[in-house]
PDB file of N, CA and C in Angstrom:
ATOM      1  N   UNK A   1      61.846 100.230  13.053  1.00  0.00           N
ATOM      2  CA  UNK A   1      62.027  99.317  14.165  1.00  0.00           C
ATOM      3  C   UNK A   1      63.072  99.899  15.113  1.00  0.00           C
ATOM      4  N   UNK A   2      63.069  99.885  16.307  1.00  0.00           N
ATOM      5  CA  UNK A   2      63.807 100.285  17.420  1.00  0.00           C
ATOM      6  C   UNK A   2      64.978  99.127  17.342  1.00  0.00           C
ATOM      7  N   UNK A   3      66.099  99.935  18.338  1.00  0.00           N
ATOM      8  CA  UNK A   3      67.288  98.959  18.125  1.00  0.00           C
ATOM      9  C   UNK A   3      67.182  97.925  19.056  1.00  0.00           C
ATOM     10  N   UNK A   4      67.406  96.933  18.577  1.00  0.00           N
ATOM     11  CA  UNK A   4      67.675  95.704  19.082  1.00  0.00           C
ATOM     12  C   UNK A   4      67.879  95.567  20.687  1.00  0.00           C
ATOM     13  N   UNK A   5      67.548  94.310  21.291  1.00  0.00           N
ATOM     14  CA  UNK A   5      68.166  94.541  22.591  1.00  0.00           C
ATOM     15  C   UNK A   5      68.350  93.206  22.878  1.00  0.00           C
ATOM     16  N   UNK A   6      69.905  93.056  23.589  1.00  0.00           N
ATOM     17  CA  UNK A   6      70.711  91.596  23.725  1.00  0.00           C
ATOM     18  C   UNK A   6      70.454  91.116  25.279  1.00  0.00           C
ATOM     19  N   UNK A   7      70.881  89.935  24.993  1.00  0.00           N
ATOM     20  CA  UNK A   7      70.970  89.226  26.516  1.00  0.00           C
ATOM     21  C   UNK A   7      72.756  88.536  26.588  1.00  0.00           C
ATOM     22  N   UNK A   8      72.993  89.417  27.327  1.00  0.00           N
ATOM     23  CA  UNK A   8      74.558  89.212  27.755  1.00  0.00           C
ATOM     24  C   UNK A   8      74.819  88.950  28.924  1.00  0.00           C
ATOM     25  N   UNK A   9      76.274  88.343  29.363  1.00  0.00           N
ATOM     26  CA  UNK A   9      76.746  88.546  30.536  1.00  0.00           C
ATOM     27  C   UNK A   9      77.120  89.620  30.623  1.00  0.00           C
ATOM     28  N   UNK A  10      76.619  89.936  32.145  1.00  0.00           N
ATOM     29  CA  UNK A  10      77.219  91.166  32.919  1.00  0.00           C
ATOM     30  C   UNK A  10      77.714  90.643  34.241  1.00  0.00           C
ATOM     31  N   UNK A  11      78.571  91.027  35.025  1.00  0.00           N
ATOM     32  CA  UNK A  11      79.729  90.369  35.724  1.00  0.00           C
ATOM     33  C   UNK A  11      78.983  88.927  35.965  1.00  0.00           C
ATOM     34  N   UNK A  12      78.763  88.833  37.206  1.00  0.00           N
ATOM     35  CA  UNK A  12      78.307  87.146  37.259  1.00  0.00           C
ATOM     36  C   UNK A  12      76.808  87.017  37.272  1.00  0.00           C
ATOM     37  N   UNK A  13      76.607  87.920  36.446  1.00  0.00           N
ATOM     38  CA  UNK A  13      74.728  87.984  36.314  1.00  0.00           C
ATOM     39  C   UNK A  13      74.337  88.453  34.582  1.00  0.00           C
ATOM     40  N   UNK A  14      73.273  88.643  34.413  1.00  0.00           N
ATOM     41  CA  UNK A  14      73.203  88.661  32.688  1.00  0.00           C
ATOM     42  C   UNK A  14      72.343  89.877  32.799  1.00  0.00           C
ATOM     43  N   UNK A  15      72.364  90.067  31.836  1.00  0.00           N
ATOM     44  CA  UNK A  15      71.633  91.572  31.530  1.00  0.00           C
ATOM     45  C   UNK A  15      71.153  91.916  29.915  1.00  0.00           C
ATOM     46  N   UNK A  16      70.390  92.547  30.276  1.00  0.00           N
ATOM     47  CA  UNK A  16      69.312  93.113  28.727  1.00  0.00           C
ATOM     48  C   UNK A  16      69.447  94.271  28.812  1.00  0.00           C
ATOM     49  N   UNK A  17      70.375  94.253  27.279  1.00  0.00           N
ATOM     50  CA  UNK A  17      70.784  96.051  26.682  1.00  0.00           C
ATOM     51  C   UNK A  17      70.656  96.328  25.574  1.00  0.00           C
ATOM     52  N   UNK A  18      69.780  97.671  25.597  1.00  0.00           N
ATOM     53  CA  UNK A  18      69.906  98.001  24.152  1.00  0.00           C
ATOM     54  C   UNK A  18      70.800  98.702  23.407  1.00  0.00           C
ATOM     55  N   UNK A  19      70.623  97.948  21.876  1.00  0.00           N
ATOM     56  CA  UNK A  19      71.841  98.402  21.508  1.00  0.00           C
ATOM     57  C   UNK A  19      72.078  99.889  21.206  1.00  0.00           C
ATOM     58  N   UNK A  20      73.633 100.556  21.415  1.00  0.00           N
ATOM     59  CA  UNK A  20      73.962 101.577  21.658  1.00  0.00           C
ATOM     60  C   UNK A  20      74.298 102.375  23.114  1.00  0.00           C
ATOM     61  N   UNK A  21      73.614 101.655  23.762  1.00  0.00           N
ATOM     62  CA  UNK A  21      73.686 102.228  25.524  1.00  0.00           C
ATOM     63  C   UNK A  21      74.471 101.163  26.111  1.00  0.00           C
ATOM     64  N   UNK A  22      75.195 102.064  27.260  1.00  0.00           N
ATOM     65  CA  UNK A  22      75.910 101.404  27.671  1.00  0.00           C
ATOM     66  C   UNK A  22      75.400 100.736  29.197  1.00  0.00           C
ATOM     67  N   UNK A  23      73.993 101.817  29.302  1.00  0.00           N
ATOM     68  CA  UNK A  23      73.706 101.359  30.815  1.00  0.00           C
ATOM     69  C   UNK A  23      72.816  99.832  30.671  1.00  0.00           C
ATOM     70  N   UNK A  24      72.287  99.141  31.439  1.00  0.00           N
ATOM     71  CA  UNK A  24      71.751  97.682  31.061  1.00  0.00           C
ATOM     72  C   UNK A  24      69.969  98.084  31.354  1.00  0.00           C
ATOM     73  N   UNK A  25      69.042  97.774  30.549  1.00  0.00           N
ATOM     74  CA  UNK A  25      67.389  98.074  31.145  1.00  0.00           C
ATOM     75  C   UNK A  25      67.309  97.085  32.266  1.00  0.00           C
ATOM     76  N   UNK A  26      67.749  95.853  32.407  1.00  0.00           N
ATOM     77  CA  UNK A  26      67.552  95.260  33.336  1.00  0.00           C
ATOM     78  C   UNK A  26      69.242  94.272  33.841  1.00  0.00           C
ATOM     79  N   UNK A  27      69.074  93.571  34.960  1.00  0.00           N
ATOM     80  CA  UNK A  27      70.370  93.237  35.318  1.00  0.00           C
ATOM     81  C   UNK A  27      69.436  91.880  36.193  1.00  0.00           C
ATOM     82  N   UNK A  28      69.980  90.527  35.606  1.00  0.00           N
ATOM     83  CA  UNK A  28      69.002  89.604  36.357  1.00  0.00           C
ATOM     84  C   UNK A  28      70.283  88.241  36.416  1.00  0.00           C
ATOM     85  N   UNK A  29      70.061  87.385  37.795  1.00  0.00           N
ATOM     86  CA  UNK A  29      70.660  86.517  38.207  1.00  0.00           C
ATOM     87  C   UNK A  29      70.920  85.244  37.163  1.00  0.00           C
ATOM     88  N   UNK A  30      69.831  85.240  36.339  1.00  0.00           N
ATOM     89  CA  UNK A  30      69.745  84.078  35.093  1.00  0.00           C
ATOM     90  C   UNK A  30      69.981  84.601  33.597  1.00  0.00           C
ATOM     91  N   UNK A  31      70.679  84.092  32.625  1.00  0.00           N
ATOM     92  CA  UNK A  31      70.150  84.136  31.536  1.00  0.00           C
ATOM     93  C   UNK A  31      68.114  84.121  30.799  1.00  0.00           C
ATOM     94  N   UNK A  32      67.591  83.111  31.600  1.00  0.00           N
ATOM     95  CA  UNK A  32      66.415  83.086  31.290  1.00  0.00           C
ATOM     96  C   UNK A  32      65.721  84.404  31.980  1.00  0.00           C
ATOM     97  N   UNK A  33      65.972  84.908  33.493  1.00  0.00           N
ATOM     98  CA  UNK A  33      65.140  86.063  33.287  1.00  0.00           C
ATOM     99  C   UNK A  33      65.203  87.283  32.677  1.00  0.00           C
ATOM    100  N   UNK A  34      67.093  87.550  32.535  1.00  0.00           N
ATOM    101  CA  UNK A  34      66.962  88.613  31.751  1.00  0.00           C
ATOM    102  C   UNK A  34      66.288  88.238  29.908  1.00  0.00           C
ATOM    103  N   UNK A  35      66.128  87.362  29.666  1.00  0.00           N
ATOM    104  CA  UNK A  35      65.523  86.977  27.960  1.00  0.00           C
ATOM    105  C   UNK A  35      64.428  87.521  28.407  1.00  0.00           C
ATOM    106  N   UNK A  36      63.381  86.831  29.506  1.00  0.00           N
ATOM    107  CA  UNK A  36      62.168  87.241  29.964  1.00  0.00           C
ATOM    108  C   UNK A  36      61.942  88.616  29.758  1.00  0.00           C
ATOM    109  N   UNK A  37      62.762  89.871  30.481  1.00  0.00           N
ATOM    110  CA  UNK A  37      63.140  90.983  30.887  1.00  0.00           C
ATOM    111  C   UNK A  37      62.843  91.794  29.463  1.00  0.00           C
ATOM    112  N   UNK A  38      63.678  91.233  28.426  1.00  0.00           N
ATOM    113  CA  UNK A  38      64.106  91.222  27.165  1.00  0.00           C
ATOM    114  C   UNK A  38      63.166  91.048  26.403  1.00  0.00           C
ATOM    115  N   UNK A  39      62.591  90.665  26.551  1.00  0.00           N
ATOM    116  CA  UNK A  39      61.452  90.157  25.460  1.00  0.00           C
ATOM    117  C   UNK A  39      60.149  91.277  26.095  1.00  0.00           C
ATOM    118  N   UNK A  40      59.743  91.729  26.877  1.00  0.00           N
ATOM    119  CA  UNK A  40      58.937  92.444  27.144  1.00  0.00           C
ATOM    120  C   UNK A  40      59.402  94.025  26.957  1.00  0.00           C
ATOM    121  N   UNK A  41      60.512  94.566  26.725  1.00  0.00           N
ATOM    122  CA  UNK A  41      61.048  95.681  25.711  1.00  0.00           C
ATOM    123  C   UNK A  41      60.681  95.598  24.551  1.00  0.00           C
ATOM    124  N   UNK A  42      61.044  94.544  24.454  1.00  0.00           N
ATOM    125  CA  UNK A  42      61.264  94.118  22.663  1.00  0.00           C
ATOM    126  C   UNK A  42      59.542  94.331  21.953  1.00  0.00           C
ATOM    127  N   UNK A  43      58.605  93.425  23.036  1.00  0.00           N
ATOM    128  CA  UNK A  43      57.559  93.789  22.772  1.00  0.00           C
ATOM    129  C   UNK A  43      57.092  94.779  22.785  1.00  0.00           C
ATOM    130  N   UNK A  44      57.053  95.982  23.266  1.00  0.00           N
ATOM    131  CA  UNK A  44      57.114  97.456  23.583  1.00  0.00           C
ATOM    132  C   UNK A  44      57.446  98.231  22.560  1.00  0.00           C
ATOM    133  N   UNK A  45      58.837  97.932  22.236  1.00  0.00           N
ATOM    134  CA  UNK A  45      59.496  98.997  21.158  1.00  0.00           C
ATOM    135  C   UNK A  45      59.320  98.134  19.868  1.00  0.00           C
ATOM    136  N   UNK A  46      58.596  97.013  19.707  1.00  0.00           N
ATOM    137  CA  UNK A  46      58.669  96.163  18.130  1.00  0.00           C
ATOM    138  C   UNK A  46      60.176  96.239  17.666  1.00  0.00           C
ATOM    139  N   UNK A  47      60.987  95.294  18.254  1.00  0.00           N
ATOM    140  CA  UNK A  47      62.100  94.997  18.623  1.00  0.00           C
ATOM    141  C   UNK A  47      62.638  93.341  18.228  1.00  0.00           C
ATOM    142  N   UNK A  48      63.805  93.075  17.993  1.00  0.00           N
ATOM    143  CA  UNK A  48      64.822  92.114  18.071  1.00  0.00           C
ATOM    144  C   UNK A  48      65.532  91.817  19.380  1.00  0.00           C
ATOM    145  N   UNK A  49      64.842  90.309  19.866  1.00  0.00           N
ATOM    146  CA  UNK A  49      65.804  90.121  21.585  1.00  0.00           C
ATOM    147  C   UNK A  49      67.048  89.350  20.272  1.00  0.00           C
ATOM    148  N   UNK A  50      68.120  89.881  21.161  1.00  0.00           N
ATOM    149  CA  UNK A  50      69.042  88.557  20.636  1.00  0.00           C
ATOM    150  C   UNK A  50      69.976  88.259  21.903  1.00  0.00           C
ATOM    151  N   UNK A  51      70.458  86.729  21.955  1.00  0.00           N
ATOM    152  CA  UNK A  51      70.722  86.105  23.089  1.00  0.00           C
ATOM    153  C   UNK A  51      72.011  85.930  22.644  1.00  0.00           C
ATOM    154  N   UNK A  52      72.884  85.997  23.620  1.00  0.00           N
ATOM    155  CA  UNK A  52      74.571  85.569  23.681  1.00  0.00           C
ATOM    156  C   UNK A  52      74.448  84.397  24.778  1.00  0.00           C
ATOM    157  N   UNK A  53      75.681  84.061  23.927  1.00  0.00           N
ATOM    158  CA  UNK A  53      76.534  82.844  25.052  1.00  0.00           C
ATOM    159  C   UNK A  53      77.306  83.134  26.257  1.00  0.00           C
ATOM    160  N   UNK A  54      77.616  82.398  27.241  1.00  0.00           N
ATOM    161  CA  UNK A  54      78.457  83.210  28.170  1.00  0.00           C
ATOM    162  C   UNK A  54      79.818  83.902  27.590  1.00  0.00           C
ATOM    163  N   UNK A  55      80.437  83.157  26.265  1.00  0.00           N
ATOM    164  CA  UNK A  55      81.798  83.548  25.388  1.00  0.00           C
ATOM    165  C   UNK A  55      80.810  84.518  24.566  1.00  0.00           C
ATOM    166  N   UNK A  56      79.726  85.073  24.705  1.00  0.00           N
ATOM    167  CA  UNK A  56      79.648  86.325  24.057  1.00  0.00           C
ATOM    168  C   UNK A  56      78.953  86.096  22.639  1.00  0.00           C
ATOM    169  N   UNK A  57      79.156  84.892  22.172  1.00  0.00           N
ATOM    170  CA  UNK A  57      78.875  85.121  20.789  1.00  0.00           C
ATOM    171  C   UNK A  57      77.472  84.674  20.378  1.00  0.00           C
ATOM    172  N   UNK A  58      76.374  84.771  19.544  1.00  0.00           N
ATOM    173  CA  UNK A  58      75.323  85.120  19.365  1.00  0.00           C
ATOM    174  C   UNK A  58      74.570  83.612  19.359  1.00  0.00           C
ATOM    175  N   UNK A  59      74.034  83.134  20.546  1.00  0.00           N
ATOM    176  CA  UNK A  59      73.089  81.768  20.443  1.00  0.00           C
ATOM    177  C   UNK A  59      71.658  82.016  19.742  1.00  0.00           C
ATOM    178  N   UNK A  60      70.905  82.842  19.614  1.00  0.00           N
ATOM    179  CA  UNK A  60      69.032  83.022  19.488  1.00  0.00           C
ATOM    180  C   UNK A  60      68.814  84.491  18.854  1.00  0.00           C
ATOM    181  N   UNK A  61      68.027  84.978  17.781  1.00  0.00           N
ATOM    182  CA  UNK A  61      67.322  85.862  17.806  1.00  0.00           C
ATOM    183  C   UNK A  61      65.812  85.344  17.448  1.00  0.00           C
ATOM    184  N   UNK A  62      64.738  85.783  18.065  1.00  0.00           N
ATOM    185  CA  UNK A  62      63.848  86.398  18.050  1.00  0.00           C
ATOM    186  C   UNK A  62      63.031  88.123  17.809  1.00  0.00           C
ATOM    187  N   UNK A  63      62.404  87.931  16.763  1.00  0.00           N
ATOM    188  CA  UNK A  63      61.755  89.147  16.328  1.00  0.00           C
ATOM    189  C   UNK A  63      60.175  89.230  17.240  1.00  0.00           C
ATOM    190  N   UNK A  64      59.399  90.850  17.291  1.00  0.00           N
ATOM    191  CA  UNK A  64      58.851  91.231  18.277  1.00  0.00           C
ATOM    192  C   UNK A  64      58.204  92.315  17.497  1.00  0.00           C
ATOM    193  N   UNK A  65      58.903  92.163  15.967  1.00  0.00           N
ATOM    194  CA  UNK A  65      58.603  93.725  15.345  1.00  0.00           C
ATOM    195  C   UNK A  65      57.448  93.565  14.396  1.00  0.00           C
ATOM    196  N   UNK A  66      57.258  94.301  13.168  1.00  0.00           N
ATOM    197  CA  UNK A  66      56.385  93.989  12.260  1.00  0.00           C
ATOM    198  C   UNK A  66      56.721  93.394  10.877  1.00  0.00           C
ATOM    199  N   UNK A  67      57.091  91.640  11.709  1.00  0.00           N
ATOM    200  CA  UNK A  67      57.321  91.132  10.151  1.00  0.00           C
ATOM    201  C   UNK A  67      56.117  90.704   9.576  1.00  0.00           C
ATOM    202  N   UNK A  68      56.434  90.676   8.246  1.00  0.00           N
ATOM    203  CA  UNK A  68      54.847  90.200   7.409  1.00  0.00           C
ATOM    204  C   UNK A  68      54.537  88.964   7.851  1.00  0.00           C
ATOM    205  N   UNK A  69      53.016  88.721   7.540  1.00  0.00           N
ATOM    206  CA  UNK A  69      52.455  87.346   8.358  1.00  0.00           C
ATOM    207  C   UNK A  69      51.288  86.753   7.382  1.00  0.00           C
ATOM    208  N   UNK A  70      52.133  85.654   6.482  1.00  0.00           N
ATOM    209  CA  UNK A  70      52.705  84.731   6.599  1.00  0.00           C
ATOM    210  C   UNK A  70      54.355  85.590   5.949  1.00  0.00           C
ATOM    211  N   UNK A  71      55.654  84.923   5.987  1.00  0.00           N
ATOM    212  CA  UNK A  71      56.577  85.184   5.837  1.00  0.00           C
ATOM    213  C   UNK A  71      56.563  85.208   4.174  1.00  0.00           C
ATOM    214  N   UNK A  72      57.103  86.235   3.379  1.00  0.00           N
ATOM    215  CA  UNK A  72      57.138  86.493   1.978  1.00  0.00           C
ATOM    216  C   UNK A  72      58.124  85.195   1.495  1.00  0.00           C
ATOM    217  N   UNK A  73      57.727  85.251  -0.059  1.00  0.00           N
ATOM    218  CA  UNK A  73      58.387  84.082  -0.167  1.00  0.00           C
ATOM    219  C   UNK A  73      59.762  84.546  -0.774  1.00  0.00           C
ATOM    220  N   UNK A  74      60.574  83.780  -0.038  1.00  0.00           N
ATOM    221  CA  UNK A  74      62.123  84.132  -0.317  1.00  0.00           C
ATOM    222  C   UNK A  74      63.145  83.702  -1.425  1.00  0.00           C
ATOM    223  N   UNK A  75      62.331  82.934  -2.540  1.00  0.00           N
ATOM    224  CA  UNK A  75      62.767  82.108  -3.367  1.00  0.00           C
ATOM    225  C   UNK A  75      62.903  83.398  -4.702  1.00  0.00           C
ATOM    226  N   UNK A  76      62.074  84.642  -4.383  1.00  0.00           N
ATOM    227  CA  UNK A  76      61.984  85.563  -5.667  1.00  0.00           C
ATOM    228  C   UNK A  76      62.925  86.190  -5.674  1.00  0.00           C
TER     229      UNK A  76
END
């Protein structure tokens, strides 16, 4: 699976980055379009969006990658 890619603030606008780089794939006026932005990488590279708060700290992930379908059972 490719690395992850977040939805953060970037100065007074939000942005979708993957992790390790410092440059942003996209730079958008809303939280919701950069997720948008975000989620169509994610779909691409079979990827993890994960969403921050404006304080940074982790509100949402969503997976994009190849989890098993139906979900294994987690009780074993």
């Amino acid at each position: 699976m490719a690395a992850n890619i977040h939805v953060v603030p970037y100065d007074n606008e939000w942005a979708a980055k993957m992790e390790g780089y410092s440059n942003p794939l996209a730079i958008c006026p809303t939280q919701e379009l950069a997720r948008q932005a975000a989620v169509l990488y994610a779909k691409a590279l079979k990827s993890e969006v994960v969403i921050h708060r404006p304080d940074g700290t982790i509100r949402d992930k969503d997976s994009y990658g190849n989890d098993p379908f139906p979900p294994r059972d987690q009780r074993r």
